[in-house]
C-alpha atoms as a PDB file:
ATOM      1  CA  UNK A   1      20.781 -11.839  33.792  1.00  0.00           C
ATOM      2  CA  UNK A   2      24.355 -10.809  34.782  1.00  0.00           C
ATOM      3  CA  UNK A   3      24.212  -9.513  38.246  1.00  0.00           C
ATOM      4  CA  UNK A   4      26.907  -8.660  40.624  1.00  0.00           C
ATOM      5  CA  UNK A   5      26.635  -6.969  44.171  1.00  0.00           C
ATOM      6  CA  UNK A   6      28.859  -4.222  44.468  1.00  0.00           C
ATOM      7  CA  UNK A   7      30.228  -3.220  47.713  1.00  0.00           C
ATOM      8  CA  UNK A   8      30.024   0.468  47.961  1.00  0.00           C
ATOM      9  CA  UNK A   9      30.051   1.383  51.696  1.00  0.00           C
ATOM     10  CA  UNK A  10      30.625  -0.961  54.454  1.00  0.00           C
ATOM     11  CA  UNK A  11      27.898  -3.353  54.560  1.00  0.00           C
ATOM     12  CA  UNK A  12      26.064  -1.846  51.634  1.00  0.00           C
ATOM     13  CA  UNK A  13      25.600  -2.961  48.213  1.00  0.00           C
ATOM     14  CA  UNK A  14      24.230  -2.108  44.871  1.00  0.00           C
ATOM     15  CA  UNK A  15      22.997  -4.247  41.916  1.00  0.00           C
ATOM     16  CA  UNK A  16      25.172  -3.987  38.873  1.00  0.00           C
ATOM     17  CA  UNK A  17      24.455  -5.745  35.572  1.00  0.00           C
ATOM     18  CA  UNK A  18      26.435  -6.509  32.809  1.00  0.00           C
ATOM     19  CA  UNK A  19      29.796  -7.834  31.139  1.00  0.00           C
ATOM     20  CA  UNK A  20      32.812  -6.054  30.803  1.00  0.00           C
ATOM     21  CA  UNK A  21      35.205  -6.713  27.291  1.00  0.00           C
ATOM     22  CA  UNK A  22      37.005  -9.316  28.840  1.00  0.00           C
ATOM     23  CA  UNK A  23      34.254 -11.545  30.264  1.00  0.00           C
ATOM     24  CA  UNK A  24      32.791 -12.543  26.529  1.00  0.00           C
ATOM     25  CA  UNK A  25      34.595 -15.276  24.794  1.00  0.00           C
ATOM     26  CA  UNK A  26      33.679 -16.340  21.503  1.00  0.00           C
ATOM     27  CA  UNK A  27      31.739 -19.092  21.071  1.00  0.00           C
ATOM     28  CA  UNK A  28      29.600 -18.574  24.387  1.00  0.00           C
ATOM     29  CA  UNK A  29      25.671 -18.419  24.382  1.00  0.00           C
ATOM     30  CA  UNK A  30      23.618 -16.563  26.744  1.00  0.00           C
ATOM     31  CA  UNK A  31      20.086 -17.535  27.021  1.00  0.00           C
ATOM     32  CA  UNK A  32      17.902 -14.448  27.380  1.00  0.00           C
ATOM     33  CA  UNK A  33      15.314 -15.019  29.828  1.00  0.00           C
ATOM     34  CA  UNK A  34      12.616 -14.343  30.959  1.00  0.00           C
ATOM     35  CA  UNK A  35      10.517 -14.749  28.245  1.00  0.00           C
ATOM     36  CA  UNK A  36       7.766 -12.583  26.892  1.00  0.00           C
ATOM     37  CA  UNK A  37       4.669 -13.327  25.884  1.00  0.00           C
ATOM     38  CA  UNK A  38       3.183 -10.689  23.120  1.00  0.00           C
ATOM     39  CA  UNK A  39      -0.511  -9.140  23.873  1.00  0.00           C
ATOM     40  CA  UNK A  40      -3.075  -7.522  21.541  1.00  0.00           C
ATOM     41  CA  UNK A  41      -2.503  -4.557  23.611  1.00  0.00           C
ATOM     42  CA  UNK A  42       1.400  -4.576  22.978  1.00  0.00           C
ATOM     43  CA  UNK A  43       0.789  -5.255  19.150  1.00  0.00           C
ATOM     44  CA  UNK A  44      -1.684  -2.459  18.843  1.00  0.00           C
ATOM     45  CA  UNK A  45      -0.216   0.172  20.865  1.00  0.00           C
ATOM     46  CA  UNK A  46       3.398  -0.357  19.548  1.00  0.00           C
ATOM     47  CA  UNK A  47       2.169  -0.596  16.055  1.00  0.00           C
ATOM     48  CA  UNK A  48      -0.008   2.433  16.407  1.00  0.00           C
ATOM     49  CA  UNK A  49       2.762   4.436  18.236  1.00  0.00           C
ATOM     50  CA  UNK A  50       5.134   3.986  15.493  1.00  0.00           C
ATOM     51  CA  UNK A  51       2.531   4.844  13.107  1.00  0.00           C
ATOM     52  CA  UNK A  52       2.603   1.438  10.917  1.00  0.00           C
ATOM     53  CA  UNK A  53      -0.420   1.771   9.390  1.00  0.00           C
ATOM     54  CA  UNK A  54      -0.419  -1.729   7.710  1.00  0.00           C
ATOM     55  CA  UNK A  55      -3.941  -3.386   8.718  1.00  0.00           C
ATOM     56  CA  UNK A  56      -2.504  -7.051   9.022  1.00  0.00           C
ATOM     57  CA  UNK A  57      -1.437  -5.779  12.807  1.00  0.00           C
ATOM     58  CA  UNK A  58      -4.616  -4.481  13.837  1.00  0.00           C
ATOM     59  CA  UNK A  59      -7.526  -5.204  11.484  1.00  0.00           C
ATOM     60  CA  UNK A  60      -8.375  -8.371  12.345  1.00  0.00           C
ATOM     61  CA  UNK A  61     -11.557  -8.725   9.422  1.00  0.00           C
ATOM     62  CA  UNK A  62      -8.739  -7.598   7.212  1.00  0.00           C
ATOM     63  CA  UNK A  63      -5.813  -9.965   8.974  1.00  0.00           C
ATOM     64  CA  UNK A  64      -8.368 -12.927   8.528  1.00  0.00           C
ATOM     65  CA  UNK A  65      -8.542 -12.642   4.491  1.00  0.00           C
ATOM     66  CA  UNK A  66      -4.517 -12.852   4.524  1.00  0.00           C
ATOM     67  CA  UNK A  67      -2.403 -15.666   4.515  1.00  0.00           C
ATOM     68  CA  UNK A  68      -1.584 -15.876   8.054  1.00  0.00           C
ATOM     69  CA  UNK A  69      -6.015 -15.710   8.765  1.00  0.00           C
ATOM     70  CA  UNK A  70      -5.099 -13.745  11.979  1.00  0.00           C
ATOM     71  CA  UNK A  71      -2.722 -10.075  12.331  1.00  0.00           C
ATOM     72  CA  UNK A  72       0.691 -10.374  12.906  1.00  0.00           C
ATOM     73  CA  UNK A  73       2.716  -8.833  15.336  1.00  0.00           C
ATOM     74  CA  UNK A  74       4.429  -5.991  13.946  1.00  0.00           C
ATOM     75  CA  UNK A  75       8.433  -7.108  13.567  1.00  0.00           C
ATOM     76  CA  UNK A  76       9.764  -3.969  14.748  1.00  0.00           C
ATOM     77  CA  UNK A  77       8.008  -5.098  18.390  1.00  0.00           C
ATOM     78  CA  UNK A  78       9.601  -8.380  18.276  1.00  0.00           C
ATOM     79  CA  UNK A  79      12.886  -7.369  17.302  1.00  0.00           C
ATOM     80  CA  UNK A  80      12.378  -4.815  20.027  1.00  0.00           C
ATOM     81  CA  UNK A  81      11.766  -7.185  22.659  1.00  0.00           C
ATOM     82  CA  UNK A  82      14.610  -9.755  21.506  1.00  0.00           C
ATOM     83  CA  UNK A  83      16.898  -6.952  21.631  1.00  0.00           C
ATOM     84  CA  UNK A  84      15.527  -5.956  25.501  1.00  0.00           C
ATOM     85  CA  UNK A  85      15.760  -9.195  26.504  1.00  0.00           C
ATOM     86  CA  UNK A  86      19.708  -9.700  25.203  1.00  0.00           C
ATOM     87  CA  UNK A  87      20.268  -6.365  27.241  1.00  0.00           C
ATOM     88  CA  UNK A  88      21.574  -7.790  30.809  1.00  0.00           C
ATOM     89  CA  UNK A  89      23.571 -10.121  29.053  1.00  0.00           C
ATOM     90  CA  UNK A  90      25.188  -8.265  25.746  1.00  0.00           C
ATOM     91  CA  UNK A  91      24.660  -4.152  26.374  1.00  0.00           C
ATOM     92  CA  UNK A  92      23.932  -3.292  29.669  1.00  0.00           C
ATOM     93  CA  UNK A  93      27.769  -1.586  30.272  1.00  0.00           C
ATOM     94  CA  UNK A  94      27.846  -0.970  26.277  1.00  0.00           C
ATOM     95  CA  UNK A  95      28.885   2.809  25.156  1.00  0.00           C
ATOM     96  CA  UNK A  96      27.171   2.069  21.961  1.00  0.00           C
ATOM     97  CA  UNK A  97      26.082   0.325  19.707  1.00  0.00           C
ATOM     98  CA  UNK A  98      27.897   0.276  15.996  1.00  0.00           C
ATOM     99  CA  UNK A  99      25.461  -1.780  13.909  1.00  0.00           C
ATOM    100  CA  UNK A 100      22.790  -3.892  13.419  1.00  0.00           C
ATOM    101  CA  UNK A 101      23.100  -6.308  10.807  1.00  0.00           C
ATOM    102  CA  UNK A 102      21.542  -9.802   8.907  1.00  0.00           C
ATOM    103  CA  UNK A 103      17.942  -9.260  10.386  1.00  0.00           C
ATOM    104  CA  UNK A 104      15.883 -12.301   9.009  1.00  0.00           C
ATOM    105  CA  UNK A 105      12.136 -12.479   9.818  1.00  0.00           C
ATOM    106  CA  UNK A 106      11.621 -16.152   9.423  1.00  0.00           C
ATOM    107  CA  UNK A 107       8.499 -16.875  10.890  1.00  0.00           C
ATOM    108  CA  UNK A 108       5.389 -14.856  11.587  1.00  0.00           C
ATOM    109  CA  UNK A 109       4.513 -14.145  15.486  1.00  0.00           C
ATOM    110  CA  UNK A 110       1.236 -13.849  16.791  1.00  0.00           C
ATOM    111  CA  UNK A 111      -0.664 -12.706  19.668  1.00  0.00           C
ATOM    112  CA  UNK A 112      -0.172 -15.017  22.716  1.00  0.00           C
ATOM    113  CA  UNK A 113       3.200 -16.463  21.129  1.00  0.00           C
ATOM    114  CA  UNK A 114       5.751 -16.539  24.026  1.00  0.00           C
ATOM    115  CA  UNK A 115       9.338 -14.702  22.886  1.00  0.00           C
ATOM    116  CA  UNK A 116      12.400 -16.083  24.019  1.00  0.00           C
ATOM    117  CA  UNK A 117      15.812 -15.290  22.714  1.00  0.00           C
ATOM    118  CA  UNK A 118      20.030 -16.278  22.789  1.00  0.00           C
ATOM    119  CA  UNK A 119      23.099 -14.715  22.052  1.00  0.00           C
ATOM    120  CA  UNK A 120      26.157 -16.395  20.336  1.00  0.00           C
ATOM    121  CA  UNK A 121      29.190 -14.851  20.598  1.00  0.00           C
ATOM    122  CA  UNK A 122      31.277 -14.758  17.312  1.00  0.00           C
ATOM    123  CA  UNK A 123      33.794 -12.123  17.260  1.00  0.00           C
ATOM    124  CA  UNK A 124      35.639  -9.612  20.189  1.00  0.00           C
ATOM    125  CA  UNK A 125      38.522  -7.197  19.330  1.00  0.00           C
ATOM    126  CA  UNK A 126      40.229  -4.455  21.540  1.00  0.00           C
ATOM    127  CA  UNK A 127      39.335  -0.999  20.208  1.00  0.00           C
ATOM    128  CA  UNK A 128      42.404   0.293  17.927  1.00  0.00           C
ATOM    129  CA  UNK A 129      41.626   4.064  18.664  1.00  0.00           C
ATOM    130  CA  UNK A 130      40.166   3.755  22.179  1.00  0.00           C
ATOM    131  CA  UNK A 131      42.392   1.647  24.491  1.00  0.00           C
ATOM    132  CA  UNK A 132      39.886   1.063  27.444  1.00  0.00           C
ATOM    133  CA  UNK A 133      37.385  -0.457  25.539  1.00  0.00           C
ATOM    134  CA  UNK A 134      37.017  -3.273  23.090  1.00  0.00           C
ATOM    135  CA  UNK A 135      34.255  -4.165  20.204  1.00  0.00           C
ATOM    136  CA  UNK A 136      32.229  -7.273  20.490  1.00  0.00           C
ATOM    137  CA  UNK A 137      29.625  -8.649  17.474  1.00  0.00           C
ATOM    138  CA  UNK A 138      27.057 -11.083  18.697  1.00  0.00           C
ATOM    139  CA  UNK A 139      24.221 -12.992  16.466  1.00  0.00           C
ATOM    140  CA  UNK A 140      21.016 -12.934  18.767  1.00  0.00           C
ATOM    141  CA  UNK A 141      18.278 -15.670  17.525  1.00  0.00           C
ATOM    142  CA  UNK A 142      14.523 -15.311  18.798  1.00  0.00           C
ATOM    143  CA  UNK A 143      12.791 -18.680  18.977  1.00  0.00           C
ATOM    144  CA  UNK A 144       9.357 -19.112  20.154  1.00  0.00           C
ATOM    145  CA  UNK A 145       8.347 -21.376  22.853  1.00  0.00           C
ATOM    146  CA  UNK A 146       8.108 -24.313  20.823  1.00  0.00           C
ATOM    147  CA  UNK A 147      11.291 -23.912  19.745  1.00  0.00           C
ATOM    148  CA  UNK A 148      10.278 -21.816  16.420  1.00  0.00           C
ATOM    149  CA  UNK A 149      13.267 -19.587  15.213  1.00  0.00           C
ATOM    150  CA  UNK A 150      11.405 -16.413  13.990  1.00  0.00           C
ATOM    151  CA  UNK A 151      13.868 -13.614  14.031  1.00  0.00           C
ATOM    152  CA  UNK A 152      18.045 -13.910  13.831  1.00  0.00           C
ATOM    153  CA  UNK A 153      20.082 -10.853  13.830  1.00  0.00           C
ATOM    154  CA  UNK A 154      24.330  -9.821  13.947  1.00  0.00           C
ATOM    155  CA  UNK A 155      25.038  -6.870  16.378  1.00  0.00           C
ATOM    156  CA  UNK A 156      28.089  -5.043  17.124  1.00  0.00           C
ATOM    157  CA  UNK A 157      28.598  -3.422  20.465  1.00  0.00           C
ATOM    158  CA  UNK A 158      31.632  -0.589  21.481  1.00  0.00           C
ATOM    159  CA  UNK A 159      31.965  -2.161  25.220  1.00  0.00           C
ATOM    160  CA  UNK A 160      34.195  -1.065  28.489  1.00  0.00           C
ATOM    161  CA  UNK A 161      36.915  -3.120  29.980  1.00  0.00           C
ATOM    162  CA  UNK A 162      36.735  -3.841  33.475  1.00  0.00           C
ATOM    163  CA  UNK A 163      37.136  -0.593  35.551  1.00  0.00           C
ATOM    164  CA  UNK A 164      36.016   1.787  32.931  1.00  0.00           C
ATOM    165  CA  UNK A 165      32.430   1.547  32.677  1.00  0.00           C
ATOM    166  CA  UNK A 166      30.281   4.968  34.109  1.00  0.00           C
ATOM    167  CA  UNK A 167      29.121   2.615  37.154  1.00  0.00           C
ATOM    168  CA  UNK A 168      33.076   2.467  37.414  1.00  0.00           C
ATOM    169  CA  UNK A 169      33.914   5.517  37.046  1.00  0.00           C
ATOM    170  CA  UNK A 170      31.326   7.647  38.556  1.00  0.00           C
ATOM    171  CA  UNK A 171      29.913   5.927  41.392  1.00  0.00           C
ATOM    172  CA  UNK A 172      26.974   5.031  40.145  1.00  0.00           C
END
């Protein structure tokens, strides 16, 4: 995680996470961490809170009789979590995000898999309309702990320069 220690009083200091435009260079890779390993209880409750009713997440008489013999965790979860993890590194100044794009699933995850995930940078632009900011597109891979590449995604991130992010700007 990108951490810095601000100064904001004499002898006081707050946390502050994140990379401004001009500390990605393409071609870098962040390597998310920590890792997360995925529960029944995450898998059911995310599943059943975004109200994917498929039984291969949460049947597990009807998860046996599929291909995988066991549910699944529900994608949306793990791209979820590989996104939160990439946060500290990637987003956590971003104004916004402008697109997700390229998601692969290419293996399944299951309960008690361990999530870990990197971030390759591949292209960084200064904003044409807004001149304190700049756009940066990342590919973010989640691999599980044995190495296992199940997910791979492209995002593109709107993203401050130095001195203009709201921590910046307002003190926070």
């Amino acid at each position: 995680m990108v951490a810095n220690a601000k100064e904001v009083a004499p002898g006081r200091y707050r946390e502050s996470y994140g990379r401004y435009f001009e500390d990605f260079r393409v071609g870098d890779v962040y390597e998310h961490r920590p890792g997360r390993t995925i529960s029944e209880a995450d898998n059911t409750w995310f599943t059943l809170l975004t109200m994917n009713q498929h039984p291969v997440h949460f049947d597990a008489e009807y998860a046996a009789k599929s291909e995988f013999g066991r549910p699944l965790v529900n994608s949306c979860l793990t791209l979820s979590v590989v996104a939160g993890m990439s946060v500290s590194d990637l987003s956590q100044k971003a104004i916004a995000n402008l697109g997700w794009d390229a998601i692969k699933l290419s293996a399944p995850v299951f309960v008690g898999d361990t999530l870990y995930a990197e971030s390759e940078i591949l292209d960084k632009r200064e904003s044409r309309s807004r001149p304190n900011q700049g756009i940066v597109k990342a590919r973010t891979i989640g691999k599980k702990a044995d190495g296992t590449v199940f997910m791979s995604y492209e995002r593109t991130l709107l993203v401050p320069k130095r001195g203009h992010a709201v921590d910046d700007i307002a003190g926070y």
